[in-house]
PDB file of N, CA and C in Angstrom:
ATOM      1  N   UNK A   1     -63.459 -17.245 -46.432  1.00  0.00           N
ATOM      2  CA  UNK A   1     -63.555 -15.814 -46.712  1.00  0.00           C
ATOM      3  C   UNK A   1     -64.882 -15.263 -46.206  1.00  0.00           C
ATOM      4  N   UNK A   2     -65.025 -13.684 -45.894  1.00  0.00           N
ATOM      5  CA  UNK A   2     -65.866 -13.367 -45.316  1.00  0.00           C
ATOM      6  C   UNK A   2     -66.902 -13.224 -46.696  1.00  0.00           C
ATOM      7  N   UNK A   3     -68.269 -12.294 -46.470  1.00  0.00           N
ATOM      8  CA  UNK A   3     -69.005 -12.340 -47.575  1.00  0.00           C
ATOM      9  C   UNK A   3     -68.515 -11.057 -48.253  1.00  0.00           C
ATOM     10  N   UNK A   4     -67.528  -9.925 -47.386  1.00  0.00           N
ATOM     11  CA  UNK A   4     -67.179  -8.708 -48.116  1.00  0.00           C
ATOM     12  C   UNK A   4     -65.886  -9.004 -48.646  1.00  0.00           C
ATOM     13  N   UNK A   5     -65.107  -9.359 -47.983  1.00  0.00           N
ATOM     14  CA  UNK A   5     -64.125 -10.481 -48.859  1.00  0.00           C
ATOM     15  C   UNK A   5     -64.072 -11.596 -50.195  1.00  0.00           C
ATOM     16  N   UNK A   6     -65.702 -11.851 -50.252  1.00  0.00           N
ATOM     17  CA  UNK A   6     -65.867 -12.717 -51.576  1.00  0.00           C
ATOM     18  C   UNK A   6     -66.468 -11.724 -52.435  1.00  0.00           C
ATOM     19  N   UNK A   7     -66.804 -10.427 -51.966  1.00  0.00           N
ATOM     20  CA  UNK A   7     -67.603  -9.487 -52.807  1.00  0.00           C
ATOM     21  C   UNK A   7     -66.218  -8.833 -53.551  1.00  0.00           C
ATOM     22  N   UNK A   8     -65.440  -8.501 -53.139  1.00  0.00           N
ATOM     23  CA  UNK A   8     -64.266  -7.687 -53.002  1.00  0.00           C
ATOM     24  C   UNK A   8     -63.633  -8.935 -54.043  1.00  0.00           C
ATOM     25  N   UNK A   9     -63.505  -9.879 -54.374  1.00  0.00           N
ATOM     26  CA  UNK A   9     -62.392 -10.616 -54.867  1.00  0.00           C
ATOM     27  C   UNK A   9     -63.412 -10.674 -56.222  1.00  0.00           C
ATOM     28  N   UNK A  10     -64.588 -10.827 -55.919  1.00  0.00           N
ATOM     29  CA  UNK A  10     -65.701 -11.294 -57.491  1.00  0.00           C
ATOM     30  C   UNK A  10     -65.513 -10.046 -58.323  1.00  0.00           C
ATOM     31  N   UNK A  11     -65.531  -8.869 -57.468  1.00  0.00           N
ATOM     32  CA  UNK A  11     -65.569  -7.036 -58.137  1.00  0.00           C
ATOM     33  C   UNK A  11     -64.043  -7.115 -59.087  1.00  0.00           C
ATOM     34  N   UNK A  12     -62.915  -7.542 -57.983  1.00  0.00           N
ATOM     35  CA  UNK A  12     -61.843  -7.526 -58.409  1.00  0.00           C
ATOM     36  C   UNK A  12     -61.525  -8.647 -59.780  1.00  0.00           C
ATOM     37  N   UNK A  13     -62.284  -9.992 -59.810  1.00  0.00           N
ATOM     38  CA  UNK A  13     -62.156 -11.088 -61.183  1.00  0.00           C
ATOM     39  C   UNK A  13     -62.899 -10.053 -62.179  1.00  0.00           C
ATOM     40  N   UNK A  14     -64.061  -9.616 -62.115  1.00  0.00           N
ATOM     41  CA  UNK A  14     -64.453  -8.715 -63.210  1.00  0.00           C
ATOM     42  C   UNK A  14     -63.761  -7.958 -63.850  1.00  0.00           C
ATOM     43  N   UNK A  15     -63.046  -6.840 -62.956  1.00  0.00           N
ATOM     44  CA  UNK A  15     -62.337  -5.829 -63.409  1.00  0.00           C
ATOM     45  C   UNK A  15     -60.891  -6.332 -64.345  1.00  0.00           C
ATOM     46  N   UNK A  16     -60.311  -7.431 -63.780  1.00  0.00           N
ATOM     47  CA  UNK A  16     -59.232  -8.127 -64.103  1.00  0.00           C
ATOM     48  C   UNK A  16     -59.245  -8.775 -65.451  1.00  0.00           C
ATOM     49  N   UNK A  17     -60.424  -9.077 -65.216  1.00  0.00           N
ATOM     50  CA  UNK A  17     -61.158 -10.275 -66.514  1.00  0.00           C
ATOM     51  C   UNK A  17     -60.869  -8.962 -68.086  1.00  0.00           C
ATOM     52  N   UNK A  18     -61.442  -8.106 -67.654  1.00  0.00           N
ATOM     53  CA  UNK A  18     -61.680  -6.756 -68.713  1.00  0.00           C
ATOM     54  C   UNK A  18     -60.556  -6.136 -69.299  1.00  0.00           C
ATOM     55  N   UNK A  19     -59.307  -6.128 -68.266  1.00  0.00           N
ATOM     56  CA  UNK A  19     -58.391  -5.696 -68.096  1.00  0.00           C
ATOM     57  C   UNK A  19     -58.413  -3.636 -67.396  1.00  0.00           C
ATOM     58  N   UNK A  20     -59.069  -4.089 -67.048  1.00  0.00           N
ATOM     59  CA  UNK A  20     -59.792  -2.437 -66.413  1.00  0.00           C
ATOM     60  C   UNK A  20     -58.925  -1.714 -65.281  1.00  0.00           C
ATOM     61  N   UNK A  21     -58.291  -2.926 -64.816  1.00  0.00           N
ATOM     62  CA  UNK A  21     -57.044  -2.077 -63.423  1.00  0.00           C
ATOM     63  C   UNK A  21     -56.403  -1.029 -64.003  1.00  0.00           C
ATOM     64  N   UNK A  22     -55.754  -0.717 -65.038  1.00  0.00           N
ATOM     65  CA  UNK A  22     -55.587   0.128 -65.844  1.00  0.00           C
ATOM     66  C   UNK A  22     -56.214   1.674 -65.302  1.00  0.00           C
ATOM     67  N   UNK A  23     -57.347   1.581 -65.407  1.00  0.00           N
ATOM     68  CA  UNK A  23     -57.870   2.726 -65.050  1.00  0.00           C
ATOM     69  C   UNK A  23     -58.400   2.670 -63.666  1.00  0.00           C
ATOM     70  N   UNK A  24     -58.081   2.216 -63.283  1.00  0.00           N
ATOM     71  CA  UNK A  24     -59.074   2.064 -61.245  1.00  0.00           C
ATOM     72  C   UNK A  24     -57.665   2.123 -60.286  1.00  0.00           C
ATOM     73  N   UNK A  25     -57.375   3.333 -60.345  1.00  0.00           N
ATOM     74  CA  UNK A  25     -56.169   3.556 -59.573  1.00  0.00           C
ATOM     75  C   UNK A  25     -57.154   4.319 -58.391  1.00  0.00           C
ATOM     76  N   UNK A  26     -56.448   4.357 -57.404  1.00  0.00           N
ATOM     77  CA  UNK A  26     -56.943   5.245 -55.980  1.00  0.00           C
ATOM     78  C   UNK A  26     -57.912   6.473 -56.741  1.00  0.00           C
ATOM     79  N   UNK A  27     -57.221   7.246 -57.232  1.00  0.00           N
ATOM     80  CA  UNK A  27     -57.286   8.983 -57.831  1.00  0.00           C
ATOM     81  C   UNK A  27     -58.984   8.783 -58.486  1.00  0.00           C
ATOM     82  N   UNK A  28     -59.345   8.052 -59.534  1.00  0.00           N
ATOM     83  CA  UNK A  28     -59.967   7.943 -60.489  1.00  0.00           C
ATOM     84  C   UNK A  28     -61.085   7.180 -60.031  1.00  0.00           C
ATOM     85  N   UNK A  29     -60.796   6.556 -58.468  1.00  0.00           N
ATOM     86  CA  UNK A  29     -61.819   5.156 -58.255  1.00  0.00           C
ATOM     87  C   UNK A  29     -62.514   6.731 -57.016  1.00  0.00           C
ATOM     88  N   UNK A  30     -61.759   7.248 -56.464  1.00  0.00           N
ATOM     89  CA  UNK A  30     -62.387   8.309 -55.667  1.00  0.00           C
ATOM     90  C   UNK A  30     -63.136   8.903 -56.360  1.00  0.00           C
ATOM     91  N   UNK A  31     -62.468  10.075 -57.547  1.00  0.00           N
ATOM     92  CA  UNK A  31     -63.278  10.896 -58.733  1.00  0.00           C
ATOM     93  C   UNK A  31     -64.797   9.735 -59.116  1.00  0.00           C
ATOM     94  N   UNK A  32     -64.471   9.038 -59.218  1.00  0.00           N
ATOM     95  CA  UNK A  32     -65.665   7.888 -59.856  1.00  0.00           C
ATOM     96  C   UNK A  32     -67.158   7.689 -58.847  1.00  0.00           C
ATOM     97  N   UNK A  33     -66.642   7.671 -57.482  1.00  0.00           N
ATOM     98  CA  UNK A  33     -67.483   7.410 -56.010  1.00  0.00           C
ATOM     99  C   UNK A  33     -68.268   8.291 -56.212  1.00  0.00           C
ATOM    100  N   UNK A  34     -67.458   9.961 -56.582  1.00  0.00           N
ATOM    101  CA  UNK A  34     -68.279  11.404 -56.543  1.00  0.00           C
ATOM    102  C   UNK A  34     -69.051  11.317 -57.246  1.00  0.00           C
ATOM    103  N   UNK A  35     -68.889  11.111 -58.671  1.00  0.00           N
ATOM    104  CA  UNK A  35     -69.789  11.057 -59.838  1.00  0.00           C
ATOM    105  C   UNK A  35     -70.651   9.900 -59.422  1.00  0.00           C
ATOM    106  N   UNK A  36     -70.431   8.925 -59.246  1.00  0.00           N
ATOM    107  CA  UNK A  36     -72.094   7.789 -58.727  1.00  0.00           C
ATOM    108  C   UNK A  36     -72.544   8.541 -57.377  1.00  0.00           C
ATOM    109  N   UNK A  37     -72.228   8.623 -56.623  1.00  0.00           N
ATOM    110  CA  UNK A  37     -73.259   9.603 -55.803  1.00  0.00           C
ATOM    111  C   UNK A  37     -73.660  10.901 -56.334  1.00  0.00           C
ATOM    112  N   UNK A  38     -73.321  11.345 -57.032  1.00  0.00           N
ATOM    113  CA  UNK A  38     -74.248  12.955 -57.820  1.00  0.00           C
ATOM    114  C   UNK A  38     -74.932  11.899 -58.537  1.00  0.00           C
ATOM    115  N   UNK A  39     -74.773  10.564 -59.346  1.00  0.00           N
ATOM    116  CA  UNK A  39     -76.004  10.046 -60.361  1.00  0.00           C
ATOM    117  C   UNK A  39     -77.551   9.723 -59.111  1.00  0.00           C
ATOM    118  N   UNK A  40     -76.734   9.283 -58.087  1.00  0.00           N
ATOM    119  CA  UNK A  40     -78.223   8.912 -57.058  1.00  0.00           C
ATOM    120  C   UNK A  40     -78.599  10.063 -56.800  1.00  0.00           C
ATOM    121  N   UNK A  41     -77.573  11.623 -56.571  1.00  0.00           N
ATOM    122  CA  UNK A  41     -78.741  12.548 -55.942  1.00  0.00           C
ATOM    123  C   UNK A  41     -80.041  13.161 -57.192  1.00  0.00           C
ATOM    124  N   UNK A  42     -79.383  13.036 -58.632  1.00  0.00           N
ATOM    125  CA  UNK A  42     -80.294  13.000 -59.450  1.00  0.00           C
ATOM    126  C   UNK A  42     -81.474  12.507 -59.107  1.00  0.00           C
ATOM    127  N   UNK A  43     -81.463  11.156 -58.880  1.00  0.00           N
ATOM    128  CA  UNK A  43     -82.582  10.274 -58.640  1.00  0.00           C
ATOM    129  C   UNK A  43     -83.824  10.640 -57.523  1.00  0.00           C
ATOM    130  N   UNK A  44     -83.405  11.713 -57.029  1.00  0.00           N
ATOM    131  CA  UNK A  44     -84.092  12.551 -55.708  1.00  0.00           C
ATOM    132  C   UNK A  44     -84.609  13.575 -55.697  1.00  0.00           C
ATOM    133  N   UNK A  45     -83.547  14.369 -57.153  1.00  0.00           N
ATOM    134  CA  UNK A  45     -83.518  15.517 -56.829  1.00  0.00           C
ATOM    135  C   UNK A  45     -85.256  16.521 -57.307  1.00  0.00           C
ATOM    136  N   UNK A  46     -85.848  16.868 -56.990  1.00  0.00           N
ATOM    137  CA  UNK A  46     -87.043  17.454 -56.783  1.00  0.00           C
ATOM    138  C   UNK A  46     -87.872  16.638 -56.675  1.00  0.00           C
ATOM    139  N   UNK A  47     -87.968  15.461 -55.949  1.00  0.00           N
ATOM    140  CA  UNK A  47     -89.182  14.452 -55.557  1.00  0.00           C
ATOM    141  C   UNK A  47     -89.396  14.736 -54.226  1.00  0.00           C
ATOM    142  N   UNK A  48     -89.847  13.913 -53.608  1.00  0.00           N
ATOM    143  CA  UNK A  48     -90.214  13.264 -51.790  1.00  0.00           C
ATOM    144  C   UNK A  48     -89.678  12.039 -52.187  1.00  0.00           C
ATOM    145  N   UNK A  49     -88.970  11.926 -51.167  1.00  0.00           N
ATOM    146  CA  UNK A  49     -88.632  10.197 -51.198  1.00  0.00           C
ATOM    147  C   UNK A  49     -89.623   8.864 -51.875  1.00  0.00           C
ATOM    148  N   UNK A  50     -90.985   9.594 -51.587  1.00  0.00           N
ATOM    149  CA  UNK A  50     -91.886   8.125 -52.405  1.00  0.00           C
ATOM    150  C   UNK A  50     -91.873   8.307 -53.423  1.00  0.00           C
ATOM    151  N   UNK A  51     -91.736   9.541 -54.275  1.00  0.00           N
ATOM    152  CA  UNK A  51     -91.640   9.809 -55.786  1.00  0.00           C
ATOM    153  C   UNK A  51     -90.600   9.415 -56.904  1.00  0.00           C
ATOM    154  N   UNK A  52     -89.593   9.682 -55.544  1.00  0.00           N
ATOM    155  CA  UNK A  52     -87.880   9.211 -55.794  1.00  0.00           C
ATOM    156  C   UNK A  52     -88.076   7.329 -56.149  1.00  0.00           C
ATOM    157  N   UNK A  53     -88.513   7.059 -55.279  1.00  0.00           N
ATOM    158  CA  UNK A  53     -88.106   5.981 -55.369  1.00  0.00           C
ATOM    159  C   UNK A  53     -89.411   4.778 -56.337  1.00  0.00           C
ATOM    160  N   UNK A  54     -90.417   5.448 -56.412  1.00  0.00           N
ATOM    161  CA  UNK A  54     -92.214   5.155 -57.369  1.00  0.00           C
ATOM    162  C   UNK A  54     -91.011   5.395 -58.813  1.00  0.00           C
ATOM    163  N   UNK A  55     -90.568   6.295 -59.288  1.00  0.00           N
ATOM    164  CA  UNK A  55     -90.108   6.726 -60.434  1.00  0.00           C
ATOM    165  C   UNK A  55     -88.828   6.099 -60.412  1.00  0.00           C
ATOM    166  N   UNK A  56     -87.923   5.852 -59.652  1.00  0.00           N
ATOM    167  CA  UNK A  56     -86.273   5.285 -60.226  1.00  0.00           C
ATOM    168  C   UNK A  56     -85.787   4.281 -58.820  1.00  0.00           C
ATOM    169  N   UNK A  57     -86.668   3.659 -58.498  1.00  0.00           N
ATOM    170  CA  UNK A  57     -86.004   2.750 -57.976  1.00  0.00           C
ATOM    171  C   UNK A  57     -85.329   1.946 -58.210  1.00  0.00           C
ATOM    172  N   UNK A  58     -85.069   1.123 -59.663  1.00  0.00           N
ATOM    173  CA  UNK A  58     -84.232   0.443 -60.167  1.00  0.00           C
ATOM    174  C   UNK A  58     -82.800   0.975 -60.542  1.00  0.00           C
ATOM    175  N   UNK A  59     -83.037   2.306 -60.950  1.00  0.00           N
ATOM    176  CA  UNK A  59     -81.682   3.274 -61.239  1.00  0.00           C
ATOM    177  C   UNK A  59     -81.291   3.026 -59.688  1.00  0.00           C
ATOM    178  N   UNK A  60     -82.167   3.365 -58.339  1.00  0.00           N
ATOM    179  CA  UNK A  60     -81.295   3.990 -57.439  1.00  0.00           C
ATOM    180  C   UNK A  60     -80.561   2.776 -57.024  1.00  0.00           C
ATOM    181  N   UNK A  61     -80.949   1.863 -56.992  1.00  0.00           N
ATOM    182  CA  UNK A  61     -80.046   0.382 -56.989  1.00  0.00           C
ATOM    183  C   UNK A  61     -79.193   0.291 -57.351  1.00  0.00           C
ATOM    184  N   UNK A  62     -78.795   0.467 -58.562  1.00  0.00           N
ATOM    185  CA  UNK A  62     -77.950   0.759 -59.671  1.00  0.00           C
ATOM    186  C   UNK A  62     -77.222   1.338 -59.145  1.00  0.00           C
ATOM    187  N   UNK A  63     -77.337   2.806 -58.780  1.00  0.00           N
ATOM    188  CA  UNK A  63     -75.873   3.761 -58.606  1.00  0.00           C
ATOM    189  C   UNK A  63     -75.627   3.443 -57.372  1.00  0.00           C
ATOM    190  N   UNK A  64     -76.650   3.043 -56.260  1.00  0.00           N
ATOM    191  CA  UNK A  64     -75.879   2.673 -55.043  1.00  0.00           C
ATOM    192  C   UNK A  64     -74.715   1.330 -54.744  1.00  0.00           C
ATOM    193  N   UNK A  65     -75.349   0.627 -56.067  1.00  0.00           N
ATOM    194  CA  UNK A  65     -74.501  -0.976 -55.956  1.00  0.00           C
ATOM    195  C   UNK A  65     -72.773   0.113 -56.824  1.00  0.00           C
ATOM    196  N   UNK A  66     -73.130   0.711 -57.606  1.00  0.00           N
ATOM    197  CA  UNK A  66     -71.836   1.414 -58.307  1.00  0.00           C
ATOM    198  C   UNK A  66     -71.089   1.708 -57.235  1.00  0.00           C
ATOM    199  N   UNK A  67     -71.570   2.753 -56.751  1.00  0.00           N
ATOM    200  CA  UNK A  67     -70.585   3.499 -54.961  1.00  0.00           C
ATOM    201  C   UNK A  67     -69.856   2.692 -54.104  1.00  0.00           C
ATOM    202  N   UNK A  68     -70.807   1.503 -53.949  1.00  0.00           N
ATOM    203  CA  UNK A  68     -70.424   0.315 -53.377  1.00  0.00           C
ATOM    204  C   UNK A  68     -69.057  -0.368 -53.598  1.00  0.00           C
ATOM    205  N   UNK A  69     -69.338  -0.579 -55.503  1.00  0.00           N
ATOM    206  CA  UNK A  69     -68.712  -1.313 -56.193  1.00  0.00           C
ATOM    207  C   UNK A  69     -67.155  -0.532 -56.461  1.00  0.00           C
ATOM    208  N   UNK A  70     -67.018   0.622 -56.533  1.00  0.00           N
ATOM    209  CA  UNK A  70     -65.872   1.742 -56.198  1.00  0.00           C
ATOM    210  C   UNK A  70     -66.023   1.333 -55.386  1.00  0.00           C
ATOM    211  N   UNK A  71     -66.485   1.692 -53.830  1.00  0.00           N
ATOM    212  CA  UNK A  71     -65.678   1.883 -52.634  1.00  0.00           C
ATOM    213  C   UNK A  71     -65.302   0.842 -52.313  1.00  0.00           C
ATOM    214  N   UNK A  72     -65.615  -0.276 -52.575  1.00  0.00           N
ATOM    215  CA  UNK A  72     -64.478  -1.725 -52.534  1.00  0.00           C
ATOM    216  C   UNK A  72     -63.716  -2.104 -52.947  1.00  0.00           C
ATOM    217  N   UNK A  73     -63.494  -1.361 -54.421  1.00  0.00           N
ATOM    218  CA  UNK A  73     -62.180  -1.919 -55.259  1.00  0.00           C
ATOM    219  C   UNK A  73     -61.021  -0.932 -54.645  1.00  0.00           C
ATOM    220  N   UNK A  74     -61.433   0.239 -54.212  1.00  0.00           N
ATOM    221  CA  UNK A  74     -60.542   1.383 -53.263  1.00  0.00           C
ATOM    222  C   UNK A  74     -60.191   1.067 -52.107  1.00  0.00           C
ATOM    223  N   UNK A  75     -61.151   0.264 -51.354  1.00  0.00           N
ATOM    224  CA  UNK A  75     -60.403  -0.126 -50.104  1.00  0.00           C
ATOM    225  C   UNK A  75     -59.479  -1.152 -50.548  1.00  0.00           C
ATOM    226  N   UNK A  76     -59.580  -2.322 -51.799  1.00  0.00           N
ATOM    227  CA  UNK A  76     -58.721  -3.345 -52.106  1.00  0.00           C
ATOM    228  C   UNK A  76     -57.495  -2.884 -52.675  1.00  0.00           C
ATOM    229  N   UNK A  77     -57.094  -2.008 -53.070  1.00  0.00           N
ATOM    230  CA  UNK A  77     -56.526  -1.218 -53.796  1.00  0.00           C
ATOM    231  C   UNK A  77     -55.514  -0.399 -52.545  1.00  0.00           C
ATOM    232  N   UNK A  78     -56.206   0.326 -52.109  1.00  0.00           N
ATOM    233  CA  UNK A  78     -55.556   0.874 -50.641  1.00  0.00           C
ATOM    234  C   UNK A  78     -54.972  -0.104 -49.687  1.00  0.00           C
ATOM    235  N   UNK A  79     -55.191  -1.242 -49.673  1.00  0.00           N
ATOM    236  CA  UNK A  79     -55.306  -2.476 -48.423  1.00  0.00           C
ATOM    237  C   UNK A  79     -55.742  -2.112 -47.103  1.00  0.00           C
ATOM    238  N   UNK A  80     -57.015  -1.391 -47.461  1.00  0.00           N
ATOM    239  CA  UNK A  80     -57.912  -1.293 -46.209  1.00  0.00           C
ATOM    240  C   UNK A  80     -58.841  -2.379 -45.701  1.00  0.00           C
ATOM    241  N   UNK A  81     -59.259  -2.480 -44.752  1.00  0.00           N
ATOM    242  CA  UNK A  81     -59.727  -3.551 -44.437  1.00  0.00           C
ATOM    243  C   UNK A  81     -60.996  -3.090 -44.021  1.00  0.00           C
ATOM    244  N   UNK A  82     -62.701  -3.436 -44.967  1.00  0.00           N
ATOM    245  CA  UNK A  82     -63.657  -2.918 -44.714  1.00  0.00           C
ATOM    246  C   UNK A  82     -64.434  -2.703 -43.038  1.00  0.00           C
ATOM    247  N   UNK A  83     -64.658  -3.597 -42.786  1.00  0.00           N
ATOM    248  CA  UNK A  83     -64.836  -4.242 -41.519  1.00  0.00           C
ATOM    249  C   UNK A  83     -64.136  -3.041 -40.498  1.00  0.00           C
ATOM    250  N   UNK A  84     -63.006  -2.912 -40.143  1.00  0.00           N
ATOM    251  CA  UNK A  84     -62.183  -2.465 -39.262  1.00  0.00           C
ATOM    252  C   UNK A  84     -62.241  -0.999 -39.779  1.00  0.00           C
ATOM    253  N   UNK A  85     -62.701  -0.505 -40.492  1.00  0.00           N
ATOM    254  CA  UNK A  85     -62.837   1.292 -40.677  1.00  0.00           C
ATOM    255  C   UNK A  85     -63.810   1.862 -40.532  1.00  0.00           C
ATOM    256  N   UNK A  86     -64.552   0.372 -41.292  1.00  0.00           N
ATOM    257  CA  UNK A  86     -66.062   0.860 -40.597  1.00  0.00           C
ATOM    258  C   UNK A  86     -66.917   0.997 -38.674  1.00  0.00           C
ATOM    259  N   UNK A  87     -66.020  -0.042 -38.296  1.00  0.00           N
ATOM    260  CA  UNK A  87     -66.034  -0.169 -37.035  1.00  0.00           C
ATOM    261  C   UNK A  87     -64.988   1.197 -35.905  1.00  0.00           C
ATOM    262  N   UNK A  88     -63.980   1.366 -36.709  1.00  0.00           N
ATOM    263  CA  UNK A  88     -63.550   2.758 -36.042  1.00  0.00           C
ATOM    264  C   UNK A  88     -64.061   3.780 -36.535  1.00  0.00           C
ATOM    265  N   UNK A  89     -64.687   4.062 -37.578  1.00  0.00           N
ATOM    266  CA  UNK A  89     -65.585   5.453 -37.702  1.00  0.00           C
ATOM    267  C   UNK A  89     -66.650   5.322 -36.932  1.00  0.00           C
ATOM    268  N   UNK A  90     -67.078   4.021 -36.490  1.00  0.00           N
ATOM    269  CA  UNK A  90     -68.532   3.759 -35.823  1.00  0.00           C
ATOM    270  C   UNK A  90     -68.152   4.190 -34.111  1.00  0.00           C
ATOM    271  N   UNK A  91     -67.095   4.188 -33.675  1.00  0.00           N
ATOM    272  CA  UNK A  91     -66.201   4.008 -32.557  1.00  0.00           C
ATOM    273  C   UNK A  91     -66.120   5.820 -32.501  1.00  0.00           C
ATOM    274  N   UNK A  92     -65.516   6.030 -33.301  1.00  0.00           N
ATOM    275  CA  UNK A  92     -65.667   7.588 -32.986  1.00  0.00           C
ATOM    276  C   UNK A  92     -66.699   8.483 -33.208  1.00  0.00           C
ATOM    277  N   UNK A  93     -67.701   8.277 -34.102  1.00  0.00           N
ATOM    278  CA  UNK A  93     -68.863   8.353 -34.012  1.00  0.00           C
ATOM    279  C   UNK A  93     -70.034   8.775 -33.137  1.00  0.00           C
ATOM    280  N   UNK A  94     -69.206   7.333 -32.160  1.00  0.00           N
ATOM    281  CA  UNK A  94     -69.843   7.069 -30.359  1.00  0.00           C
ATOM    282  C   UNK A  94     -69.359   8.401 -29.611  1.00  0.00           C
ATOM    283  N   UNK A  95     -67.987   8.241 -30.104  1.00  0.00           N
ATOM    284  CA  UNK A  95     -67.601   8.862 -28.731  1.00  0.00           C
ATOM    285  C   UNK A  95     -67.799  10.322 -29.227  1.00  0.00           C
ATOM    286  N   UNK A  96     -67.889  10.967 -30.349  1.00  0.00           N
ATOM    287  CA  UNK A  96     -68.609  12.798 -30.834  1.00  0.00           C
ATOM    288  C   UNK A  96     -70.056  12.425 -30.582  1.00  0.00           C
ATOM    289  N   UNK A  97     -70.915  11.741 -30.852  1.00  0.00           N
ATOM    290  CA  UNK A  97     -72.509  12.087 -30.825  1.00  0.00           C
ATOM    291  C   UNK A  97     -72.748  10.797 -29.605  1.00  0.00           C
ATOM    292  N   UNK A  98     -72.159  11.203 -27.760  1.00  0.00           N
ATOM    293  CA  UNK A  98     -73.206   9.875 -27.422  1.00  0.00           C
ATOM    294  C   UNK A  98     -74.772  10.003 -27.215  1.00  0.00           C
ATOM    295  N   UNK A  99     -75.282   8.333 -27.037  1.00  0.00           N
ATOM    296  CA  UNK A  99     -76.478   8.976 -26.885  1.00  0.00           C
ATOM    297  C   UNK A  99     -76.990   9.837 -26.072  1.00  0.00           C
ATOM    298  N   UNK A 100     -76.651  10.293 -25.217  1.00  0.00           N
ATOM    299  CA  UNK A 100     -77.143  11.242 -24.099  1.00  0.00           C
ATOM    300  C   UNK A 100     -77.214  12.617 -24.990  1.00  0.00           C
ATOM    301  N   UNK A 101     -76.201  12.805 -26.235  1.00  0.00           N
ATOM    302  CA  UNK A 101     -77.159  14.394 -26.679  1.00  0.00           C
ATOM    303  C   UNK A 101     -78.405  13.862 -27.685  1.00  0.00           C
TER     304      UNK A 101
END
């Protein structure tokens, strides 16, 4: 297994373990992504980045491993395959911003 593949199956024994699938349907794991990214822009919000991060760097860990931790049980859930979406958004990406602008 890859290492996002063993991340993705450990996220998934947790949730399972709890009995939590229940609530981590597509709908709710999206709604969930939104709300942990508004908790990190908290973590910013009227600093400079060195202040942001002098004052809540341990939080910002925190909500970024959360976003993470949603957006993997959603791609597992979806049967997306991390790797390969990330590599075609990176692909089109190229081809709207090349480097020449």
């Amino acid at each position: 297994m890859t290492e996002i593949k063993d991340l993705i199956h450990s996220i998934n024994q947790f949730r399972d373990d709890r009995n939590w699938r229940q609530y981590h349907n597509p709908k709710d794991l999206a709604i969930s992504i939104s709300i942990e990214a508004a908790e990190l822009l908290e973590d910013f919000q009227w600093k400079s980045n060195e202040e942001a991060l002098e004052a809540n760097e341990e939080n910002i860990k925190e909500e970024i491993a959360d976003i993470l931790i949603y957006s993997l049980m959603l791609c597992s859930d979806l049967n997306l395959h991390v790797k390969e979406i990330i590599e075609e958004k990176l692909l089109k990406n190229g081809q709207k911003y090349p480097i020449e602008k």
